[in-house]
C-alpha atoms as a PDB file:
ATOM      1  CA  UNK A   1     112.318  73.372 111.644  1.00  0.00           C
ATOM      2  CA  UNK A   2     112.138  75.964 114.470  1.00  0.00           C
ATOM      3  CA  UNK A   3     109.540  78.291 115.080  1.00  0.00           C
ATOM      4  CA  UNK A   4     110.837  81.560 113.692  1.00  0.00           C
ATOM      5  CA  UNK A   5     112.328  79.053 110.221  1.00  0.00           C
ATOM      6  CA  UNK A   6     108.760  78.221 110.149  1.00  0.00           C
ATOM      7  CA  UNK A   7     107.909  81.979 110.103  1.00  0.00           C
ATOM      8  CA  UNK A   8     109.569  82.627 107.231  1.00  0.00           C
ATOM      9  CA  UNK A   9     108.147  79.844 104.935  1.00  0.00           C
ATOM     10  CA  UNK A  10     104.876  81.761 105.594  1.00  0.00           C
ATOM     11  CA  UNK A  11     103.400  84.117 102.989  1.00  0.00           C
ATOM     12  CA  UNK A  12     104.968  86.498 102.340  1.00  0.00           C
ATOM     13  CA  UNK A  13     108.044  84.040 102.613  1.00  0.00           C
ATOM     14  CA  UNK A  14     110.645  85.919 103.988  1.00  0.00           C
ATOM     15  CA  UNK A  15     112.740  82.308 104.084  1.00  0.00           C
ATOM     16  CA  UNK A  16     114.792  83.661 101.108  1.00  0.00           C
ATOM     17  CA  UNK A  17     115.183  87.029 101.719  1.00  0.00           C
ATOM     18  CA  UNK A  18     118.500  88.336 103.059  1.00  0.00           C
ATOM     19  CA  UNK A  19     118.570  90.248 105.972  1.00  0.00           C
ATOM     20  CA  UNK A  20     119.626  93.985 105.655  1.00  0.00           C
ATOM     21  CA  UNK A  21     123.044  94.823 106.878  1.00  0.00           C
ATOM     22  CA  UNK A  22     123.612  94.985 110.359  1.00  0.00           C
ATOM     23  CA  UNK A  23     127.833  95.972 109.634  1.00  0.00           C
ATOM     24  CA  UNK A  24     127.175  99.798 110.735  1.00  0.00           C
ATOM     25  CA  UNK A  25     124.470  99.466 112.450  1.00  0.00           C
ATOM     26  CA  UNK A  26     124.799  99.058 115.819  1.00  0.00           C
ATOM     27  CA  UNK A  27     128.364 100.374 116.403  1.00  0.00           C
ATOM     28  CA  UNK A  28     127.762 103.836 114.906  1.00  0.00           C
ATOM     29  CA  UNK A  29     124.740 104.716 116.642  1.00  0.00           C
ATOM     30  CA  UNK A  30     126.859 106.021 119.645  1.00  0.00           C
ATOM     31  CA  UNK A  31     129.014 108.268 117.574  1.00  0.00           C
ATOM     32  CA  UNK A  32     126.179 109.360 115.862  1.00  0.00           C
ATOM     33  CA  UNK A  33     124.293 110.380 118.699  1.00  0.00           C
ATOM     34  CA  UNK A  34     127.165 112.638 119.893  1.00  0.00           C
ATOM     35  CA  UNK A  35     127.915 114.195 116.897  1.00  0.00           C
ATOM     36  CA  UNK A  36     124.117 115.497 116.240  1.00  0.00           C
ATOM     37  CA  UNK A  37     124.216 116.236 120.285  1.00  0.00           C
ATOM     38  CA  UNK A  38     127.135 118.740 119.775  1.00  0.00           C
ATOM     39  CA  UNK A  39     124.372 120.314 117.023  1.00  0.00           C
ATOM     40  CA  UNK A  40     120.925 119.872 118.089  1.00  0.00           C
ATOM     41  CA  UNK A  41     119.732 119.977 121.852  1.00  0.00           C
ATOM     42  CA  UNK A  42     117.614 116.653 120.880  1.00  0.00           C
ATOM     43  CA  UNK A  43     115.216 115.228 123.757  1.00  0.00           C
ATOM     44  CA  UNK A  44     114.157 111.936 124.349  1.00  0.00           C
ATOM     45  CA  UNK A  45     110.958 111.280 125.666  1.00  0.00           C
ATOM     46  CA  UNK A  46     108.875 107.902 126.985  1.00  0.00           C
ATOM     47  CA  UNK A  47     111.892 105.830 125.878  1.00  0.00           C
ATOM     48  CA  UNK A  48     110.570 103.823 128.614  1.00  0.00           C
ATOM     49  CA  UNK A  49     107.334 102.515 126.864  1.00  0.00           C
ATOM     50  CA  UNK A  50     109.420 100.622 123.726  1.00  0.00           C
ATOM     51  CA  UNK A  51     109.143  97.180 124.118  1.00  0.00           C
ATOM     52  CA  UNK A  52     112.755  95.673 124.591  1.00  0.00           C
ATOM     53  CA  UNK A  53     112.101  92.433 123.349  1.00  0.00           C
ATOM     54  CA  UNK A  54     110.150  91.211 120.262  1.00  0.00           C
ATOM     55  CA  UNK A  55     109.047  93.046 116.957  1.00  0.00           C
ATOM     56  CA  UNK A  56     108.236  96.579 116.675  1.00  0.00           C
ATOM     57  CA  UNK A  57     106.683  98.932 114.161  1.00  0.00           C
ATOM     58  CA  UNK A  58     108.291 102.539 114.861  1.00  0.00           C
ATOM     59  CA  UNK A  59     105.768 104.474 113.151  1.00  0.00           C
ATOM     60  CA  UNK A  60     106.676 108.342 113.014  1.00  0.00           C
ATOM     61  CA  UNK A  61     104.927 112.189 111.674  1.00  0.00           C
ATOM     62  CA  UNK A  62     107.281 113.145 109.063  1.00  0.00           C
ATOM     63  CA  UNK A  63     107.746 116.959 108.825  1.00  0.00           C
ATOM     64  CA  UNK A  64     111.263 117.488 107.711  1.00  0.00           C
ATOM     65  CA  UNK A  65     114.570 115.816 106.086  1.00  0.00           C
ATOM     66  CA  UNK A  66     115.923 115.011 110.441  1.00  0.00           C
ATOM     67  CA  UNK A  67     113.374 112.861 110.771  1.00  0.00           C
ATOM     68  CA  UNK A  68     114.919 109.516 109.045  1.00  0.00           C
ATOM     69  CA  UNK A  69     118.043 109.986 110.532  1.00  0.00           C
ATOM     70  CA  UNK A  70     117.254 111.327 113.833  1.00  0.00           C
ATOM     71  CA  UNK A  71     114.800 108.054 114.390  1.00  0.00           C
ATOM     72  CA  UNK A  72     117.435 105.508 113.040  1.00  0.00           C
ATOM     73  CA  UNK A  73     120.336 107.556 115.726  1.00  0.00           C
ATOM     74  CA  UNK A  74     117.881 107.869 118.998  1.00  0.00           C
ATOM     75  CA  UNK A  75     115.609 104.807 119.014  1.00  0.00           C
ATOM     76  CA  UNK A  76     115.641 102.782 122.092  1.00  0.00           C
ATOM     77  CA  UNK A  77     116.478 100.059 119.874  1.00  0.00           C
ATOM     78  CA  UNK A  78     118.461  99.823 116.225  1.00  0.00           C
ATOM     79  CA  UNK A  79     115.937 100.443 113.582  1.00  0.00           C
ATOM     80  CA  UNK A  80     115.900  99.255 110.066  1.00  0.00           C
ATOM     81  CA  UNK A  81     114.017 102.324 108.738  1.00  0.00           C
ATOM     82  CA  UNK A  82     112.207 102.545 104.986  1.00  0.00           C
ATOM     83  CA  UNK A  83     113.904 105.538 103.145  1.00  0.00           C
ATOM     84  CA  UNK A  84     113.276 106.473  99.707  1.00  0.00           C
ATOM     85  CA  UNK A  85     115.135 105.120  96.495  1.00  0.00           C
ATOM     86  CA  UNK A  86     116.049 107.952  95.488  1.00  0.00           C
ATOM     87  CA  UNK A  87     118.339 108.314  99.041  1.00  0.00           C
ATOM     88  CA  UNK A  88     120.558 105.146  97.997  1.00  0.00           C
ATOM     89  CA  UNK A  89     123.153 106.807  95.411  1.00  0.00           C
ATOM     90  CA  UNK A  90     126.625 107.067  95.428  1.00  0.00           C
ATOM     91  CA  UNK A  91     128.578 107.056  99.053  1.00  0.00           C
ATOM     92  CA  UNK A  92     125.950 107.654 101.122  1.00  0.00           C
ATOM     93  CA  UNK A  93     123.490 105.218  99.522  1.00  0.00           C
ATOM     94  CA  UNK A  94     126.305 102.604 100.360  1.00  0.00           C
ATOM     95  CA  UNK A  95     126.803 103.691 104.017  1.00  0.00           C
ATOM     96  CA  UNK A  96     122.679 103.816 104.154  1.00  0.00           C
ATOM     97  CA  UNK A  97     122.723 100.008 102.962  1.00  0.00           C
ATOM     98  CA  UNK A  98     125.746  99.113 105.437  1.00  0.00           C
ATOM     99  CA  UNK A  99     123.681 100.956 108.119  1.00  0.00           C
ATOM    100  CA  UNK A 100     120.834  98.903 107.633  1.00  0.00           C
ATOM    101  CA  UNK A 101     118.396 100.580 106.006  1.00  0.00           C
ATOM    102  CA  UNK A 102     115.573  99.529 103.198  1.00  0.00           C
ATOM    103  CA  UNK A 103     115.156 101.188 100.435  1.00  0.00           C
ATOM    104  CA  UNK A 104     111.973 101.735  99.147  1.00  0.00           C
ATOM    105  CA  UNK A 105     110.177 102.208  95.943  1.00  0.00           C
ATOM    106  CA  UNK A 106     107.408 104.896  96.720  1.00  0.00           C
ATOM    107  CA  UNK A 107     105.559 105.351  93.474  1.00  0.00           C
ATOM    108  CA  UNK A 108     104.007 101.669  93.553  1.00  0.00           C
ATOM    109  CA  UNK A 109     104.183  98.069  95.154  1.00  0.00           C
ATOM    110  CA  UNK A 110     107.580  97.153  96.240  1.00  0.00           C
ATOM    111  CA  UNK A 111     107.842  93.300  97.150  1.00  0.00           C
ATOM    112  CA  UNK A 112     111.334  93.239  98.255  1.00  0.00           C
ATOM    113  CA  UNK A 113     111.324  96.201 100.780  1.00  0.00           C
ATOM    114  CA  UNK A 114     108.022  94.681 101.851  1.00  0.00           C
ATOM    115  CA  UNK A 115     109.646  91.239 102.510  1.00  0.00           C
ATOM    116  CA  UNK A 116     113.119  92.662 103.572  1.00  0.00           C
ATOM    117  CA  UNK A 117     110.840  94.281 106.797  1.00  0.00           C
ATOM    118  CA  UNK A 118     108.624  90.988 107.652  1.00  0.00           C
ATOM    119  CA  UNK A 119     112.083  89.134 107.530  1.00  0.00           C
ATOM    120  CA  UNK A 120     113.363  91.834 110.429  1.00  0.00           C
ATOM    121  CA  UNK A 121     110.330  91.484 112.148  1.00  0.00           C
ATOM    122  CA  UNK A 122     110.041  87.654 112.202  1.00  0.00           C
ATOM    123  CA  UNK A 123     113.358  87.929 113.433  1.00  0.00           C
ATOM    124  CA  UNK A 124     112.656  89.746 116.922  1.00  0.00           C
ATOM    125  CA  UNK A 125     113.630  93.507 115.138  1.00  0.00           C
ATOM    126  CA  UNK A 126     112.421  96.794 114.345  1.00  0.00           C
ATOM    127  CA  UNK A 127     111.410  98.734 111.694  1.00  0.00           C
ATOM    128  CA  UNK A 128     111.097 102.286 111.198  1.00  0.00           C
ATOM    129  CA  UNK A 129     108.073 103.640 108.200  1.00  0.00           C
ATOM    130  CA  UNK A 130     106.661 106.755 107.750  1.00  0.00           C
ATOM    131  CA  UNK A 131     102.592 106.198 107.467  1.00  0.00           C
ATOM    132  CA  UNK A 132     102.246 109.627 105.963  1.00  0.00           C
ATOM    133  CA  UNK A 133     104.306 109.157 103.035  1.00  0.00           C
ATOM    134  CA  UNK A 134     106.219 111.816 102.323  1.00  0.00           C
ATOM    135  CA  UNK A 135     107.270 115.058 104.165  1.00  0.00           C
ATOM    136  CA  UNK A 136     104.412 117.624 105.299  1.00  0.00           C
ATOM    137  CA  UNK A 137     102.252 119.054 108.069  1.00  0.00           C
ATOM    138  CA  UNK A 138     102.996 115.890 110.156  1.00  0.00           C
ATOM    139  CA  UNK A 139      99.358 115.932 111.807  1.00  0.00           C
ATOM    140  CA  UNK A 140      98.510 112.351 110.536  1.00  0.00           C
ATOM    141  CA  UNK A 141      95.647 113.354 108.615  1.00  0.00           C
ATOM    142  CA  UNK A 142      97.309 111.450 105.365  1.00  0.00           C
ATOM    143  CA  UNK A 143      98.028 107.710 106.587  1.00  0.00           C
ATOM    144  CA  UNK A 144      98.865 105.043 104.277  1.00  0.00           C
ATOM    145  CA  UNK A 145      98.570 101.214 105.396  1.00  0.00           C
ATOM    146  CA  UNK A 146     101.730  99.878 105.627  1.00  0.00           C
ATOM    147  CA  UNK A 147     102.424 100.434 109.302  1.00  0.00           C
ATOM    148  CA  UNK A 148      99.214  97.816 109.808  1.00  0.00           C
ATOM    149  CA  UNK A 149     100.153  95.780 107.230  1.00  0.00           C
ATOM    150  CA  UNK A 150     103.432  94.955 108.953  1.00  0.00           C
ATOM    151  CA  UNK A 151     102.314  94.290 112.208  1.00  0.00           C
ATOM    152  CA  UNK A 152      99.225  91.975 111.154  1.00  0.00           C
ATOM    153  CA  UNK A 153     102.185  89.700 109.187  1.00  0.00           C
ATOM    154  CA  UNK A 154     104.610  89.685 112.622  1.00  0.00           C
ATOM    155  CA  UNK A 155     102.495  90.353 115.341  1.00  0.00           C
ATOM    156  CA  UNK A 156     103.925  93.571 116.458  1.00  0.00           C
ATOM    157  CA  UNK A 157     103.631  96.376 118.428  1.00  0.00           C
ATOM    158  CA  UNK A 158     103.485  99.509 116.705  1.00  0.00           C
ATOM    159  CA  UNK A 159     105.379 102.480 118.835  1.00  0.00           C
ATOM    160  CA  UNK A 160     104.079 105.922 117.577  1.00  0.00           C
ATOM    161  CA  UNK A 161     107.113 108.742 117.288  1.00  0.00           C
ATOM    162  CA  UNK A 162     106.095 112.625 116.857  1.00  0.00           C
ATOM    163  CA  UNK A 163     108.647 114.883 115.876  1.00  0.00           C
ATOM    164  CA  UNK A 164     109.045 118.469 117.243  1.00  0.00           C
ATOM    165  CA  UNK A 165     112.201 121.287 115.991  1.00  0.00           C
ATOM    166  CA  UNK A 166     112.841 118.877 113.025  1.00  0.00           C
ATOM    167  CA  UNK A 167     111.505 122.051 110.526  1.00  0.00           C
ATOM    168  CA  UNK A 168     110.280 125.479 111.225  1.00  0.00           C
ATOM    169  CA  UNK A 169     106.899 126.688 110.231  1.00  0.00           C
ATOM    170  CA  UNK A 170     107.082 127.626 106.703  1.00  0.00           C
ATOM    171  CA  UNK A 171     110.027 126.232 106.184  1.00  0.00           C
ATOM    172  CA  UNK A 172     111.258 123.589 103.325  1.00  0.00           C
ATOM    173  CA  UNK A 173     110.813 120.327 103.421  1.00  0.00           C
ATOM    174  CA  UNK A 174     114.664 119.898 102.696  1.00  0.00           C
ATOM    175  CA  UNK A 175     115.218 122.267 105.621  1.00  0.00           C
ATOM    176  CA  UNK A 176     117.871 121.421 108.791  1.00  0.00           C
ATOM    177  CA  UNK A 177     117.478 122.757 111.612  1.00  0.00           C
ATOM    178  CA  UNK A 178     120.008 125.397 112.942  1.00  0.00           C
ATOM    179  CA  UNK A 179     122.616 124.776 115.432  1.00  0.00           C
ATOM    180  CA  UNK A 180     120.944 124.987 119.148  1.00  0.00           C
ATOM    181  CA  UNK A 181     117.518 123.990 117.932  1.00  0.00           C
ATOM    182  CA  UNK A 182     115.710 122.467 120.676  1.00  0.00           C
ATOM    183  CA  UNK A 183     114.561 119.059 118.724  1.00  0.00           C
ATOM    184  CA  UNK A 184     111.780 116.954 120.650  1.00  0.00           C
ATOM    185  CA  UNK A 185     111.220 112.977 119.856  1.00  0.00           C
ATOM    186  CA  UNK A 186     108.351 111.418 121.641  1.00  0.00           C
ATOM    187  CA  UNK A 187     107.586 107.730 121.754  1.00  0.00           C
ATOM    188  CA  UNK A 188     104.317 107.139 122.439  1.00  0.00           C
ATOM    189  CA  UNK A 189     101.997 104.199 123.854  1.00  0.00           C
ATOM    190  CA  UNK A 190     102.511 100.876 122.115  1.00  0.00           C
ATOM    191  CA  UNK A 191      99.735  99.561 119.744  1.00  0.00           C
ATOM    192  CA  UNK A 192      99.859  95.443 119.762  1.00  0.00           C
ATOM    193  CA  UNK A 193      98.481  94.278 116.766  1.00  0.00           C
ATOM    194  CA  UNK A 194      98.245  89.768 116.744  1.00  0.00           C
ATOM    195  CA  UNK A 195      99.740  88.000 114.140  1.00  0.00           C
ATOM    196  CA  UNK A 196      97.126  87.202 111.354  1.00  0.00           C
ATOM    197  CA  UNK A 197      98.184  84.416 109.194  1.00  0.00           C
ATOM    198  CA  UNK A 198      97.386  84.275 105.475  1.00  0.00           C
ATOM    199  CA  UNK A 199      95.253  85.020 103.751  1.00  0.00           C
ATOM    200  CA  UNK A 200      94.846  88.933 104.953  1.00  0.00           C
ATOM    201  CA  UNK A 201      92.026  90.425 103.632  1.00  0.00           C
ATOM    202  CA  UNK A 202      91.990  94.529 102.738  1.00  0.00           C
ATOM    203  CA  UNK A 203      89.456  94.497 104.539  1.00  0.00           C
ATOM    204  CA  UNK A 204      91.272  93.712 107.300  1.00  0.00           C
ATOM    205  CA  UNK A 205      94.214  95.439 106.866  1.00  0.00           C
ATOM    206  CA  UNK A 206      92.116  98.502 106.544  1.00  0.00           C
ATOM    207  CA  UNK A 207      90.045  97.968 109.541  1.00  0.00           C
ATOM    208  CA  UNK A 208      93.183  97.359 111.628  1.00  0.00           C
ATOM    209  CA  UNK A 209      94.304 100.873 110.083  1.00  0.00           C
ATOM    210  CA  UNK A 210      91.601 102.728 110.711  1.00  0.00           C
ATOM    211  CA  UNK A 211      92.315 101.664 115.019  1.00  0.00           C
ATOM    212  CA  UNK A 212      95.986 102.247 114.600  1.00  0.00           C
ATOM    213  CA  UNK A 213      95.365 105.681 113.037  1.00  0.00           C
ATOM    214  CA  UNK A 214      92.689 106.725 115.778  1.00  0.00           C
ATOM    215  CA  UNK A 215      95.202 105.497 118.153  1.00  0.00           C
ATOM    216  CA  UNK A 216      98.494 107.269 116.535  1.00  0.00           C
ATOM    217  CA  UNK A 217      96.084 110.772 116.472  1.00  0.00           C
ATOM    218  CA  UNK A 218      95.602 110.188 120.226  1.00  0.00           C
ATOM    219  CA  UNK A 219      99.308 109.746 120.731  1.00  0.00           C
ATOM    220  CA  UNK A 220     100.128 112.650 118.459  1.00  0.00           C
ATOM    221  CA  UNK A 221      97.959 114.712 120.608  1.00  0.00           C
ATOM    222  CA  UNK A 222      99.399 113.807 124.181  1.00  0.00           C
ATOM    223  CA  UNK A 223     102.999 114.325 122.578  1.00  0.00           C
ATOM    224  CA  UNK A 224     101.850 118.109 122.064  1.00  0.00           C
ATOM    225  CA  UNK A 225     100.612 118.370 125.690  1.00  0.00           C
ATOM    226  CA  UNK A 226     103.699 117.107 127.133  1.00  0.00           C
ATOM    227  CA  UNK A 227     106.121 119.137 125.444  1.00  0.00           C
ATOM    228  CA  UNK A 228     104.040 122.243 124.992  1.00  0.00           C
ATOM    229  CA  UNK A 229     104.889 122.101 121.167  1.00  0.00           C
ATOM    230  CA  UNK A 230     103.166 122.426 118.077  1.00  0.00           C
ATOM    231  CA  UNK A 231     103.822 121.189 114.386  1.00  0.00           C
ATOM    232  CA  UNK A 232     105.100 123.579 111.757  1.00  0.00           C
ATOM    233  CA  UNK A 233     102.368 123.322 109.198  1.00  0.00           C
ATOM    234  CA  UNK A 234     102.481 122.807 105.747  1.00  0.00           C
ATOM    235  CA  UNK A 235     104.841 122.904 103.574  1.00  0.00           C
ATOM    236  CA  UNK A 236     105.636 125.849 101.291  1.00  0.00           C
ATOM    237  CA  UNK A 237     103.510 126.018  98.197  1.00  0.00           C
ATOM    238  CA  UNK A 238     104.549 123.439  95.842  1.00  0.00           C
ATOM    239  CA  UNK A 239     107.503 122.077  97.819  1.00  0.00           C
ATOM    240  CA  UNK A 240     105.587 118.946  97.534  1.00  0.00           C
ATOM    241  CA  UNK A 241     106.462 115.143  96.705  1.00  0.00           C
ATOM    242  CA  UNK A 242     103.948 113.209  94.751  1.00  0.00           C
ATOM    243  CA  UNK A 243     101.362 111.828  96.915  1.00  0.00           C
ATOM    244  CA  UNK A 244     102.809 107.885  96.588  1.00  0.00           C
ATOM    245  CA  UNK A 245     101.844 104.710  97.280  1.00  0.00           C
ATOM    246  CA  UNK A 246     103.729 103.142 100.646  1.00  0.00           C
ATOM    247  CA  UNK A 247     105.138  99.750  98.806  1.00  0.00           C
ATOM    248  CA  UNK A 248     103.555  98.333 101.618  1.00  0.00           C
ATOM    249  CA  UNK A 249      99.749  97.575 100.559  1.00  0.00           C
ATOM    250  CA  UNK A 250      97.077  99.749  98.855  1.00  0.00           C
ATOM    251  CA  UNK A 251      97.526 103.543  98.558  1.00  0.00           C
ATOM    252  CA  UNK A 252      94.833 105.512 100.908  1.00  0.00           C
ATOM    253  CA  UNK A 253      94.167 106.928 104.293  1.00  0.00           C
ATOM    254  CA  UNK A 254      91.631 105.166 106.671  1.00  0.00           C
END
């Protein structure tokens, strides 16, 4: 048995768990990226700071409906991103599965999304989670655990994204932005978390939070210095998903 079998026989075992679909997802990211070009004026910035090799945690604000897709079509590197159940109906839940992505059960524990992102990671790929939650100011004041969780299991690096233009201040949480819209994704420093074998305490997982959440405010803050951009704000009054567990570990900021 080879190293990365022997990953998977690890708790959580992962040896069982199919990977997602990989069928769409690397061939349509070019096509994608020109089709949202020839609508948004989208800019890439520290590209250069994504590790190219080895397991990564892409762990982004979340301010508007862009956000999933725009992360999945502009990463440095093809993400398997968590989107919501509730995403995976009809045609476009099947081209979201053939595309690679994991749905996820918000409103409590989900096991298999959970396992279907360690077996990713184990693998040498990327993930894509949204620590907030659920759609809102973006500020990272609300951070659930999962992003830590995650990287303690693999041993990865977690890449901070802020989005900029993805919704205008005031505006609804289901809101696209109009054609032209000047649409800013940052990638900030890497956070390398070391593998931590099981048993995980919360404790643990907590305390690793807590650094990775100081760390993704930091980020979050030299994002709005380099593009000269601020965050829309809250959301409308009650445009507002339920506050929800992340599927990933225990519900609650650091």
């Amino acid at each position: 048995m080879n190293t990365r079998e022997a990953a998977h026989h690890e708790l959580p075992r992962t040896d069982r768990t199919p990977h997602p679909h990989r069928y769409l997802l690397h061939p349509l990211r070019p096509l994608a990226r020109w089709i949202i070009r020839r609508r948004l004026r989208v800019r890439l910035h520290g590209t250069e700071r994504v590790p190219r090799r080895g397991p990564v945690v892409f762990a982004a604000n979340h301010v508007g409906i862009s956000d999933g897709p725009l992360l999945a079509i502009f990463a440095p590197r093809p993400v398997h991103a968590l989107t919501k159940l509730e995403m995976f109906d009809g045609a476009l839940g099947t081209f979201l599965l053939h595309s690679g992505q994991i749905p996820l059960y918000r409103l409590g524990p989900d096991p298999s999304a959970v396992r279907a992102c360690v077996r990713v990671l184990r693998e040498g790929g990327t993930v894509g989670i949204f620590p907030e939650g659920r759609r809102g100011s973006g500020d990272m004041r609300r951070f659930h655990r999962g992003a830590a969780y995650l990287a303690l299991v693999a041993g990865a690096s977690v890449v901070p994204v802020t989005f900029f233009g993805t919704r205008d201040p005031g505006g609804a949480s289901d809101s696209i932005p109009p054609r032209g819209r000047i649409v800013d994704v940052v990638f900030g420093e890497p956070y390398r978390v070391e593998r931590v074998p099981w048993p995980r305490t919360k404790e643990h997982v907590r305390a690793t939070s807590v650094l990775l959440w100081q760390h993704m405010r930091a980020q979050l803050d030299a994002a709005r210095s380099l593009t000269g951009r601020e965050l829309p704000g809250p959301l409308p009054v009650g445009d507002l998903d339920p506050d929800p567990a992340t599927g990933i570990t225990d519900v609650g900021a650091p």
